[in-house]
N, C-alpha and C. Protein backbone atom coordinates (compact mmCIF):
# COMPACT_ATOMS: atom_id res chain seq x y z
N UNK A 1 123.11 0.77 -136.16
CA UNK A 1 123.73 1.25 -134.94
C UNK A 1 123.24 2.67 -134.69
N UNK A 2 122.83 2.93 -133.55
CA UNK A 2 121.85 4.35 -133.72
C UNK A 2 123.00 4.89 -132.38
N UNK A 3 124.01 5.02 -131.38
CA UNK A 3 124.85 5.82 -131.07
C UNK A 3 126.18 4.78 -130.37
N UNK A 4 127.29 5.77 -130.66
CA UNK A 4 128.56 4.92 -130.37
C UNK A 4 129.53 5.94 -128.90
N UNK A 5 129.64 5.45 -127.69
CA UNK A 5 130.04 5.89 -127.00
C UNK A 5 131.68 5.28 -126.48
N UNK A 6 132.54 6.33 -127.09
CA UNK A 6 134.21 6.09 -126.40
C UNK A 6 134.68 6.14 -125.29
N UNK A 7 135.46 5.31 -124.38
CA UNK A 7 135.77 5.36 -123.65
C UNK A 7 137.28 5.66 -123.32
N UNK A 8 138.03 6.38 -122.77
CA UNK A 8 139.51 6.23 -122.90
C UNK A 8 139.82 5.83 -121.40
N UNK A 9 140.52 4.95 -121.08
CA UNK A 9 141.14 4.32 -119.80
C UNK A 9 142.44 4.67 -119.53
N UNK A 10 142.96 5.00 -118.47
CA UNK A 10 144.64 4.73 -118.14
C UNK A 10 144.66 5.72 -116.71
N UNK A 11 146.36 5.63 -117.05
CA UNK A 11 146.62 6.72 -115.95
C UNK A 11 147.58 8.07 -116.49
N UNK A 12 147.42 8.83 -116.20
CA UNK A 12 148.08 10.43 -116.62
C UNK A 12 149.48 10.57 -116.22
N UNK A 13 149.88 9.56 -115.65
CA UNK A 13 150.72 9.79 -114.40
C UNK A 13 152.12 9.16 -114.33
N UNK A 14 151.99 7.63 -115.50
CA UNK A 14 152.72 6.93 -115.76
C UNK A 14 152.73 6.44 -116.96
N UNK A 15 153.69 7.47 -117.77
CA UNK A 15 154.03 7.45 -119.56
C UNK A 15 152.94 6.61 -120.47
N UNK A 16 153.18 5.48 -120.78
CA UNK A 16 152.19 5.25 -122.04
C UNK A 16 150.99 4.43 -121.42
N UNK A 17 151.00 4.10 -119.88
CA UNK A 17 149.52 4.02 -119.53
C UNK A 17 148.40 5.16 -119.97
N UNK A 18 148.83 6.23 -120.31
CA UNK A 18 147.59 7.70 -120.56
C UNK A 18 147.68 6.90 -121.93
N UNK A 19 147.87 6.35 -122.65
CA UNK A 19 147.48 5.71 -124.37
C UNK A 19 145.86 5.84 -124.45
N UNK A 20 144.94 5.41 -123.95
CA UNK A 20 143.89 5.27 -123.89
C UNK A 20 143.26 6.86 -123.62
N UNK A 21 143.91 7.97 -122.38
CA UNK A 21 143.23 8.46 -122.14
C UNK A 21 143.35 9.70 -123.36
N UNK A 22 144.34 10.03 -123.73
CA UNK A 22 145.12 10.83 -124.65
C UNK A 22 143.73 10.51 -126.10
N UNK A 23 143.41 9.59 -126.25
CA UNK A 23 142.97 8.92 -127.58
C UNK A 23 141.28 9.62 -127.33
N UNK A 24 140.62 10.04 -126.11
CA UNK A 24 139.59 10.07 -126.08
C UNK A 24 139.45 11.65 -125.38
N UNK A 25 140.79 12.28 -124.98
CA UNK A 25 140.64 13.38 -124.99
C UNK A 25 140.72 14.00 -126.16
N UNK A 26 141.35 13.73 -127.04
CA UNK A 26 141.80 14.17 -128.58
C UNK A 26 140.48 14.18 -128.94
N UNK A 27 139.54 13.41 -128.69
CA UNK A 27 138.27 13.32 -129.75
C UNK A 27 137.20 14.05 -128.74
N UNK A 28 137.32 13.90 -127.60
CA UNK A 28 136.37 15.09 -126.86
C UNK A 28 135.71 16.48 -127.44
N UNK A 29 136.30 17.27 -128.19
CA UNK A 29 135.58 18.41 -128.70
C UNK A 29 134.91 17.86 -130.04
N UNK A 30 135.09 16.30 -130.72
CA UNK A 30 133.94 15.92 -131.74
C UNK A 30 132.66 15.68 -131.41
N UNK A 31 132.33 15.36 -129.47
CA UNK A 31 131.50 15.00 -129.36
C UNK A 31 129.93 15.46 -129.64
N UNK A 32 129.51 14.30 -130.01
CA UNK A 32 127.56 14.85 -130.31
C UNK A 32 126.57 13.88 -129.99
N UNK A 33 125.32 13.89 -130.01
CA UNK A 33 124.45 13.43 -129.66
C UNK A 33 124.92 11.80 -130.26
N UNK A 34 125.17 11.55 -131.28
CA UNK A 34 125.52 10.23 -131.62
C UNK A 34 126.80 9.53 -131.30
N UNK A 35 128.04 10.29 -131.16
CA UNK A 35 129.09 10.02 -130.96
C UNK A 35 129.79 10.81 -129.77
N UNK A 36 129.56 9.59 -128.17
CA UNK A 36 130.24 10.57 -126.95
C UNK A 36 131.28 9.79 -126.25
N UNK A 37 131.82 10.97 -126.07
CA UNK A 37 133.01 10.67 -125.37
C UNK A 37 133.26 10.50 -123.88
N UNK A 38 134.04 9.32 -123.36
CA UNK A 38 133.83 9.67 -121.46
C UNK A 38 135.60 9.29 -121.51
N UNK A 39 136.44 10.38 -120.46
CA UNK A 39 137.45 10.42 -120.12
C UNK A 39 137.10 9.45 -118.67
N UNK A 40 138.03 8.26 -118.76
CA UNK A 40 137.84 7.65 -117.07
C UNK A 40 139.42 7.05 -116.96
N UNK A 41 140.01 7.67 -116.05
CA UNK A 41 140.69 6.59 -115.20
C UNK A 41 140.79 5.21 -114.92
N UNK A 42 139.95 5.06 -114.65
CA UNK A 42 139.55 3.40 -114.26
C UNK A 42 137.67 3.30 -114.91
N UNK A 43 137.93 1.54 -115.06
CA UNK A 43 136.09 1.45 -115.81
C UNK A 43 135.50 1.53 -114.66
N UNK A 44 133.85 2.15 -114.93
CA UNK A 44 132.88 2.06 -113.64
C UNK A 44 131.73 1.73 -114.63
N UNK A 45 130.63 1.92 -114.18
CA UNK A 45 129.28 1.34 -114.60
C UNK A 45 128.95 3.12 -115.32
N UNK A 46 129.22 4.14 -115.27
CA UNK A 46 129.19 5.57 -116.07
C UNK A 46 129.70 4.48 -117.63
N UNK A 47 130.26 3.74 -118.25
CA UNK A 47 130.38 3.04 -119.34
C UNK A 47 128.92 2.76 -120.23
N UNK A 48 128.41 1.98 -119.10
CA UNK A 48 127.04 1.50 -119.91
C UNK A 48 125.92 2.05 -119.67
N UNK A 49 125.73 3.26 -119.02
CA UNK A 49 124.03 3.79 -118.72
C UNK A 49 123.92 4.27 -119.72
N UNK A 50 122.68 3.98 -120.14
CA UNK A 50 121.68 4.48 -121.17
C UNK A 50 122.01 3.72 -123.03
N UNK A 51 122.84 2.63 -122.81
CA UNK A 51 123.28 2.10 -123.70
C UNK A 51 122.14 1.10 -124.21
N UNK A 52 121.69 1.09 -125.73
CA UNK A 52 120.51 -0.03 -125.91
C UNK A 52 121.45 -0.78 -126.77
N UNK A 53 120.95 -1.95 -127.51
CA UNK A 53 121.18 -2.85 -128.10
C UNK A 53 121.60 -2.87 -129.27
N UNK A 54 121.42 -1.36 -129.70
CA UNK A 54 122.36 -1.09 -131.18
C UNK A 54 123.09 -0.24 -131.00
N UNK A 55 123.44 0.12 -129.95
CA UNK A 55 124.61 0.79 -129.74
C UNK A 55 125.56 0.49 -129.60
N UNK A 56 127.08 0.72 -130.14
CA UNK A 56 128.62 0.76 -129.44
C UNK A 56 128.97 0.96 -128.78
N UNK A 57 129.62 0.48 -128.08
CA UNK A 57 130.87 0.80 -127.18
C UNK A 57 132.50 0.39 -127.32
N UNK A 58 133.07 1.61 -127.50
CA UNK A 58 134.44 1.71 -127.71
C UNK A 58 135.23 1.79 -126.87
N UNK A 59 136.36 0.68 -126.39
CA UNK A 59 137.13 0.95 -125.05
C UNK A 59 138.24 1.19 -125.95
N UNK A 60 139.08 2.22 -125.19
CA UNK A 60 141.12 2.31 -125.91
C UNK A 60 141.27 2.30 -124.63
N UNK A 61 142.48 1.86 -124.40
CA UNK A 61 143.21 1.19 -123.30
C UNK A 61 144.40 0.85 -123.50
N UNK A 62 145.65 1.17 -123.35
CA UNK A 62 147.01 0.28 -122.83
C UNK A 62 146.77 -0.91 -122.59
N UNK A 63 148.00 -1.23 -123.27
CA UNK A 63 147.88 -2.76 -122.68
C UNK A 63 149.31 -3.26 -122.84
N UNK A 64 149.66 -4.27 -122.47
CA UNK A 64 151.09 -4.94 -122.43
C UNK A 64 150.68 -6.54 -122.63
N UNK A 65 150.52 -6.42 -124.15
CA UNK A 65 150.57 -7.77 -124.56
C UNK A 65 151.30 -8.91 -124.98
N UNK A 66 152.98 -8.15 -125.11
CA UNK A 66 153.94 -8.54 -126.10
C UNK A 66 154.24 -8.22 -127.35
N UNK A 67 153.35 -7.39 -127.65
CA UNK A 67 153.91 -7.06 -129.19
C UNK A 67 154.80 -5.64 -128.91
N UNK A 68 154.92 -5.01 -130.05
CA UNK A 68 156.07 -4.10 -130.41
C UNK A 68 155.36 -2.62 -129.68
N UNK A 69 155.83 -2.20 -128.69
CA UNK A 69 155.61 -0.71 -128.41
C UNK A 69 154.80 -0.20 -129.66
N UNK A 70 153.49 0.57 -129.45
CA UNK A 70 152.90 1.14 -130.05
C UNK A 70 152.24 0.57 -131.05
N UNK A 71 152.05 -0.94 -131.13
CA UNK A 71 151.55 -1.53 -131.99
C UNK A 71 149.47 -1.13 -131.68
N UNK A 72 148.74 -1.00 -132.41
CA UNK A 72 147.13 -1.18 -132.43
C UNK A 72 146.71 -2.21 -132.33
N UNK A 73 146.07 -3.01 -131.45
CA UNK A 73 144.84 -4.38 -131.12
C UNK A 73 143.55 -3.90 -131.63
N UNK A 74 142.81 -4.20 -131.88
CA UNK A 74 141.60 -4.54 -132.09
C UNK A 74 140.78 -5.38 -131.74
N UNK A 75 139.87 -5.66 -130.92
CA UNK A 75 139.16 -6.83 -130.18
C UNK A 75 137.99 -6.66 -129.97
N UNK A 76 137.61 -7.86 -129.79
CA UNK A 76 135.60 -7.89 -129.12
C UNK A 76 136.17 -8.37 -127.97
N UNK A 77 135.47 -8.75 -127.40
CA UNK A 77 135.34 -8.82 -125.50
C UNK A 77 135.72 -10.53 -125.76
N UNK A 78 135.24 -11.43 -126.75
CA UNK A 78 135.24 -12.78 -126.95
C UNK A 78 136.36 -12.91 -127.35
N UNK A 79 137.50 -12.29 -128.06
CA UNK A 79 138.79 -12.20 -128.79
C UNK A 79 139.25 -12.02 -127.31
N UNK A 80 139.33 -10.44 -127.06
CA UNK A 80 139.74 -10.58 -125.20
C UNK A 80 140.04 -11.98 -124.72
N UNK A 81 138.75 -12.41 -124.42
CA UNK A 81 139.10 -13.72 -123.44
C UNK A 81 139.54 -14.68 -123.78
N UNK A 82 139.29 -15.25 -125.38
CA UNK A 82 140.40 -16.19 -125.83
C UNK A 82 141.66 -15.71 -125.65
N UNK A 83 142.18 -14.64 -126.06
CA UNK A 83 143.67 -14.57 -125.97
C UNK A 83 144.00 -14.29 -125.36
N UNK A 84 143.86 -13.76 -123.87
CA UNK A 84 144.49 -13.56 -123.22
C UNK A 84 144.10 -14.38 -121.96
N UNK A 85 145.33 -14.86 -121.36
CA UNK A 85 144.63 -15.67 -119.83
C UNK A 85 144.37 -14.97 -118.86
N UNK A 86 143.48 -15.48 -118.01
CA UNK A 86 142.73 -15.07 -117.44
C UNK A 86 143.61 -14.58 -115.99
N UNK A 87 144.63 -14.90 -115.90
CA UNK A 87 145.41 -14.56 -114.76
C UNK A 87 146.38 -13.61 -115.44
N UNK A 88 146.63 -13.34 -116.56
CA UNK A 88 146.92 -11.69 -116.81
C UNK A 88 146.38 -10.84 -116.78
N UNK A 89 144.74 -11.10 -117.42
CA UNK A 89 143.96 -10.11 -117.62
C UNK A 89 143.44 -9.65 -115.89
N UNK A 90 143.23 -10.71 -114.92
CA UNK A 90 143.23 -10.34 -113.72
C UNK A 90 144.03 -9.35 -113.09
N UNK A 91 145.56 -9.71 -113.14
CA UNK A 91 146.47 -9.24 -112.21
C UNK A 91 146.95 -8.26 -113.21
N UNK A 92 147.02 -7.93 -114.43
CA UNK A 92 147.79 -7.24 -114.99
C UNK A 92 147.31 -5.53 -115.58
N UNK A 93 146.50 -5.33 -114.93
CA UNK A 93 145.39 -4.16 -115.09
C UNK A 93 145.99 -2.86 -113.74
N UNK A 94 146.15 -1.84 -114.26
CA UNK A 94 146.22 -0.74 -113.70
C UNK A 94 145.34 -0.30 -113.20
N UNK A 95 144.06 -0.82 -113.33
CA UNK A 95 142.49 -0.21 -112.90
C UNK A 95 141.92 -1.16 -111.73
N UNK A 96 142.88 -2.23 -110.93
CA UNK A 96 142.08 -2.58 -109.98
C UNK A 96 141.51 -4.11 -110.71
N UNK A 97 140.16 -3.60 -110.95
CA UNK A 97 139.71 -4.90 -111.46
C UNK A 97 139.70 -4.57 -112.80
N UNK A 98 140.53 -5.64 -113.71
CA UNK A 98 140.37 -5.48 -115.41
C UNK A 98 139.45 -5.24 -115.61
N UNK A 99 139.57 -4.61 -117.20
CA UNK A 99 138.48 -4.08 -118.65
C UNK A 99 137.94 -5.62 -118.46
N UNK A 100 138.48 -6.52 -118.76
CA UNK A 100 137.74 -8.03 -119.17
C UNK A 100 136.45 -8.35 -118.05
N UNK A 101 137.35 -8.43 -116.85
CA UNK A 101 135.86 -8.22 -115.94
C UNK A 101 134.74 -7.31 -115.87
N UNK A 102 135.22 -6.00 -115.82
CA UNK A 102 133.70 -4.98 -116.13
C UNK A 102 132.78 -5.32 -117.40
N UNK A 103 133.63 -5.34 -118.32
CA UNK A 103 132.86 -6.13 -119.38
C UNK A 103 131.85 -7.25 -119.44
N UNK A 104 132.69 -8.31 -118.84
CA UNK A 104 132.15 -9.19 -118.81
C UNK A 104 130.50 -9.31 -117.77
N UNK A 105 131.14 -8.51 -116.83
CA UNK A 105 129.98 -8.58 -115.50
C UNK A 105 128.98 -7.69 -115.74
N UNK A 106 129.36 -6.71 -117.00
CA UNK A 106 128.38 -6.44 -117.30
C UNK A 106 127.10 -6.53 -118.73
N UNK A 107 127.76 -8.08 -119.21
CA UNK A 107 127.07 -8.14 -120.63
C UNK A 107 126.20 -9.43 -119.30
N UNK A 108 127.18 -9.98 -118.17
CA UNK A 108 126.14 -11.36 -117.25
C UNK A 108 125.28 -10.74 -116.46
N UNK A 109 125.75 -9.95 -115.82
CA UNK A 109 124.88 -9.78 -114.50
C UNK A 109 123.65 -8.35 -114.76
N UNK A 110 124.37 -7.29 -115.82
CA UNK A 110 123.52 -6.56 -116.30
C UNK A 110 122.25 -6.37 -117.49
N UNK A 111 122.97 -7.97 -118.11
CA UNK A 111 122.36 -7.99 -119.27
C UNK A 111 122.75 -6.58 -120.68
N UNK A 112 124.05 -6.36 -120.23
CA UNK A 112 124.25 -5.21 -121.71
C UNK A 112 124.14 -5.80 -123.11
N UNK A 113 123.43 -5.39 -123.90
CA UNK A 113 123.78 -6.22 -124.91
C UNK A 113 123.99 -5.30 -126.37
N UNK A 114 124.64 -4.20 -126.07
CA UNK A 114 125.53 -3.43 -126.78
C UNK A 114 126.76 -4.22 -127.81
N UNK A 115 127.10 -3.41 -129.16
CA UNK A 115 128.52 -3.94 -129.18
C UNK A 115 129.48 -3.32 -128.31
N UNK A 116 130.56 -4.34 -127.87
CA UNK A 116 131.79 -4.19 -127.89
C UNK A 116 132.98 -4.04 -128.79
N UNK A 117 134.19 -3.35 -128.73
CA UNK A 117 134.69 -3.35 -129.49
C UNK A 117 136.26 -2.67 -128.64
N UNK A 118 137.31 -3.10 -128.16
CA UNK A 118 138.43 -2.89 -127.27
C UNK A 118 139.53 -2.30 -128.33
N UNK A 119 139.84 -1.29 -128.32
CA UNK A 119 141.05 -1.13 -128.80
C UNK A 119 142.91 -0.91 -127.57
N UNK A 120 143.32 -1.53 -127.95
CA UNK A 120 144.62 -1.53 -127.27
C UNK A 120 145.78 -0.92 -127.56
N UNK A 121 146.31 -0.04 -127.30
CA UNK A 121 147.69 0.51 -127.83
C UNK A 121 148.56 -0.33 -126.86
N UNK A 122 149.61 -1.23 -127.25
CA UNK A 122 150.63 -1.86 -126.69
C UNK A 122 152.02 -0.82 -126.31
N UNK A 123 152.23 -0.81 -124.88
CA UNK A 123 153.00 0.03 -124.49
C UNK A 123 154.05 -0.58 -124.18
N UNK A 124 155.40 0.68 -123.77
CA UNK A 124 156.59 0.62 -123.75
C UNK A 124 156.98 0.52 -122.30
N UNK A 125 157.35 1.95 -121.63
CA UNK A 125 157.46 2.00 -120.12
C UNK A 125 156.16 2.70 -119.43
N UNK A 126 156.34 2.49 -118.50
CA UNK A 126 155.26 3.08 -117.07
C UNK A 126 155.76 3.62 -115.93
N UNK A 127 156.92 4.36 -116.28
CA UNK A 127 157.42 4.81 -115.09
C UNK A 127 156.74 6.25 -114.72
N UNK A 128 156.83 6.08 -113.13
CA UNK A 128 155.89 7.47 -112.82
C UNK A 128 156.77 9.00 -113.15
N UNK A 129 155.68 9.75 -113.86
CA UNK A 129 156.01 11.04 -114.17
C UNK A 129 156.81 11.06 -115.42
N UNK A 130 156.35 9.84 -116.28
CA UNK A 130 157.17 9.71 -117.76
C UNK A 130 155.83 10.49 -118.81
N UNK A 131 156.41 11.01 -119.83
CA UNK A 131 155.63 11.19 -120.33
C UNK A 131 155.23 10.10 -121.79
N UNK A 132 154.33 10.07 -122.59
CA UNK A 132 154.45 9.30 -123.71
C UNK A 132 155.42 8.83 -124.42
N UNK A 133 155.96 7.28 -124.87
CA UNK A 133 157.18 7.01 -125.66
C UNK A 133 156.80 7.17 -126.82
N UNK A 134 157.86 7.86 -127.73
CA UNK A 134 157.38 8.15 -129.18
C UNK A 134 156.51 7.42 -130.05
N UNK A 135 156.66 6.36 -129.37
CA UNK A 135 155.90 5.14 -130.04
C UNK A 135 154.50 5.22 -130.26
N UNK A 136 154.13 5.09 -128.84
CA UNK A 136 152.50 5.04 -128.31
C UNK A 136 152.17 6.71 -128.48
N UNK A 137 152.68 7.73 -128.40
CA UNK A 137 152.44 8.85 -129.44
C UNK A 137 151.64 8.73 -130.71
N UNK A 138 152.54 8.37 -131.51
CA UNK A 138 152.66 8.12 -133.01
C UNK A 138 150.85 7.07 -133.04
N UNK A 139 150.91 6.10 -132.19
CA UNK A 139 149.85 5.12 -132.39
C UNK A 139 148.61 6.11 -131.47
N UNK A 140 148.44 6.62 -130.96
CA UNK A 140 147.42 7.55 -130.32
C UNK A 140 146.89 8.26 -131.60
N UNK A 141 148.03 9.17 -132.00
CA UNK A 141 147.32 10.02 -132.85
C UNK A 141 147.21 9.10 -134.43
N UNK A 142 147.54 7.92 -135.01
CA UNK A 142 146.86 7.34 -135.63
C UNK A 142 145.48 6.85 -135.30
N UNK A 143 145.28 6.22 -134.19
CA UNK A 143 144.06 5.88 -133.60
C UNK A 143 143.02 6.95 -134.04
N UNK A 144 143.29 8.15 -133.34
CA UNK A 144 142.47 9.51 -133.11
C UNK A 144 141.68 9.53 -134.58
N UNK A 145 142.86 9.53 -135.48
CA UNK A 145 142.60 9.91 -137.20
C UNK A 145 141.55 8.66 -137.73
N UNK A 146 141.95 7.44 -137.04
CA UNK A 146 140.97 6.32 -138.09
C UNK A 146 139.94 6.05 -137.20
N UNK A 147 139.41 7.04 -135.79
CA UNK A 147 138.41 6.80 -135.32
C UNK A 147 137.51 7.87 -135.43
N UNK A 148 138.20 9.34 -135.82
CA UNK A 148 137.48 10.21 -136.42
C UNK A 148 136.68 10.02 -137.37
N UNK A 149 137.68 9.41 -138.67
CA UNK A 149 137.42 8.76 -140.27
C UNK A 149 136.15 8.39 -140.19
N UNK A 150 136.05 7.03 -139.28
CA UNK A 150 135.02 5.82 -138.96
C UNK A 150 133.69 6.61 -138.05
N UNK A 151 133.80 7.17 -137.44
CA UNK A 151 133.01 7.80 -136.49
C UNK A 151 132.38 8.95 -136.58
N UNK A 152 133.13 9.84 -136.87
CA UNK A 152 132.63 11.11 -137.35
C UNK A 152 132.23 11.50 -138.42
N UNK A 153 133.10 11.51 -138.96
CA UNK A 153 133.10 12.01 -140.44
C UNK A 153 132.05 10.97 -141.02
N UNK A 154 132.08 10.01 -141.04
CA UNK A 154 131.21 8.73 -141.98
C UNK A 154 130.05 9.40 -140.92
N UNK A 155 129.49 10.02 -139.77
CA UNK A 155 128.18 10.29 -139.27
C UNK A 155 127.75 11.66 -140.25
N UNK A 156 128.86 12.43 -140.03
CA UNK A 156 128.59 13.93 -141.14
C UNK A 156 128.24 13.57 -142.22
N UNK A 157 129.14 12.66 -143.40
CA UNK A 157 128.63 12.32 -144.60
C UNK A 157 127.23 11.51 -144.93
N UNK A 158 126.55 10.80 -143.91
CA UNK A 158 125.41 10.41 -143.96
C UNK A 158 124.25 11.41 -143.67
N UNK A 159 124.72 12.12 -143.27
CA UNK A 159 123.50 12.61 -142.75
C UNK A 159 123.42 14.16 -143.54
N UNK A 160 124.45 14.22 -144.49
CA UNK A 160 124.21 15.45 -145.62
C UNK A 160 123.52 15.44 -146.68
């Protein structure tokens, strides 16, 4: 894998939708030539430019799957679409058109052939002008720590 680029998704605006964005601002001042960071709102095609075939890509994202407030997902884009139906993952996205579709339209129609790799923090409320529930807190800044671990630090120790 020669570079891994994070993405954090949500909204700022409505409590534990920022899960995603919180997770990739936290890691913003690690960024380096191998390991970068993009703060987005919503996915756009700024995701995949300049991405080759051994590269990563890391989405964190909110999500409301049913499990327990603040619980961690882990997924490939193929896990994505098995488990979840396709008329949640449609309608149930804060960004317009779902993570599953940008993804998808862009491993078909662009030919990306990067890894994927989705992480999800399962949220609580979304009410506007809430801030984080202790929950999705607590799971942000775990995230932050075992993507540092994995990402950073394992790039520093190789390369000493």
């Amino acid at each position: 894998m020669n570079r891994v680029r994070l993405i954090g998704l949500g909204n700022e605006w409505t409590g534990d939708d920022a899960a995603g964005l919180m997770v990739a601002q936290a890691l913003l001042p690690l960024k380096t030539e191998n390991f970068d960071v993009l703060v987005l709102g919503v996915p756009d095609y700024q995701m995949f430019e300049g991405l080759g075939k051994d590269d990563q890509l890391i989405v964190v994202d909110a999500c409301k799957g049913g499990g327990e407030t603040g619980a961690i997902m882990k997924l490939t884009l193929d896990e994505l679409s098995n488990q979840y139906p396709a008329d949640l993952i449609r309608h149930g996205s804060s960004h317009g058109l779902g993570l599953q579709h940008w993804l998808t339209m862009a491993k078909t129609l662009d030919g990306i052939s990067c890894e994927l790799l989705i992480y999800g923090i399962e949220i609580g409320q979304l009410e506007m002008g809430a801030t984080l529930s202790l929950e999705v807190e607590e799971a942000v800044l775990t995230l932050v720590a075992e993507l540092e671990q994995r990402y950073v630090k394992a790039a520093e120790t190789s390369h000493a």
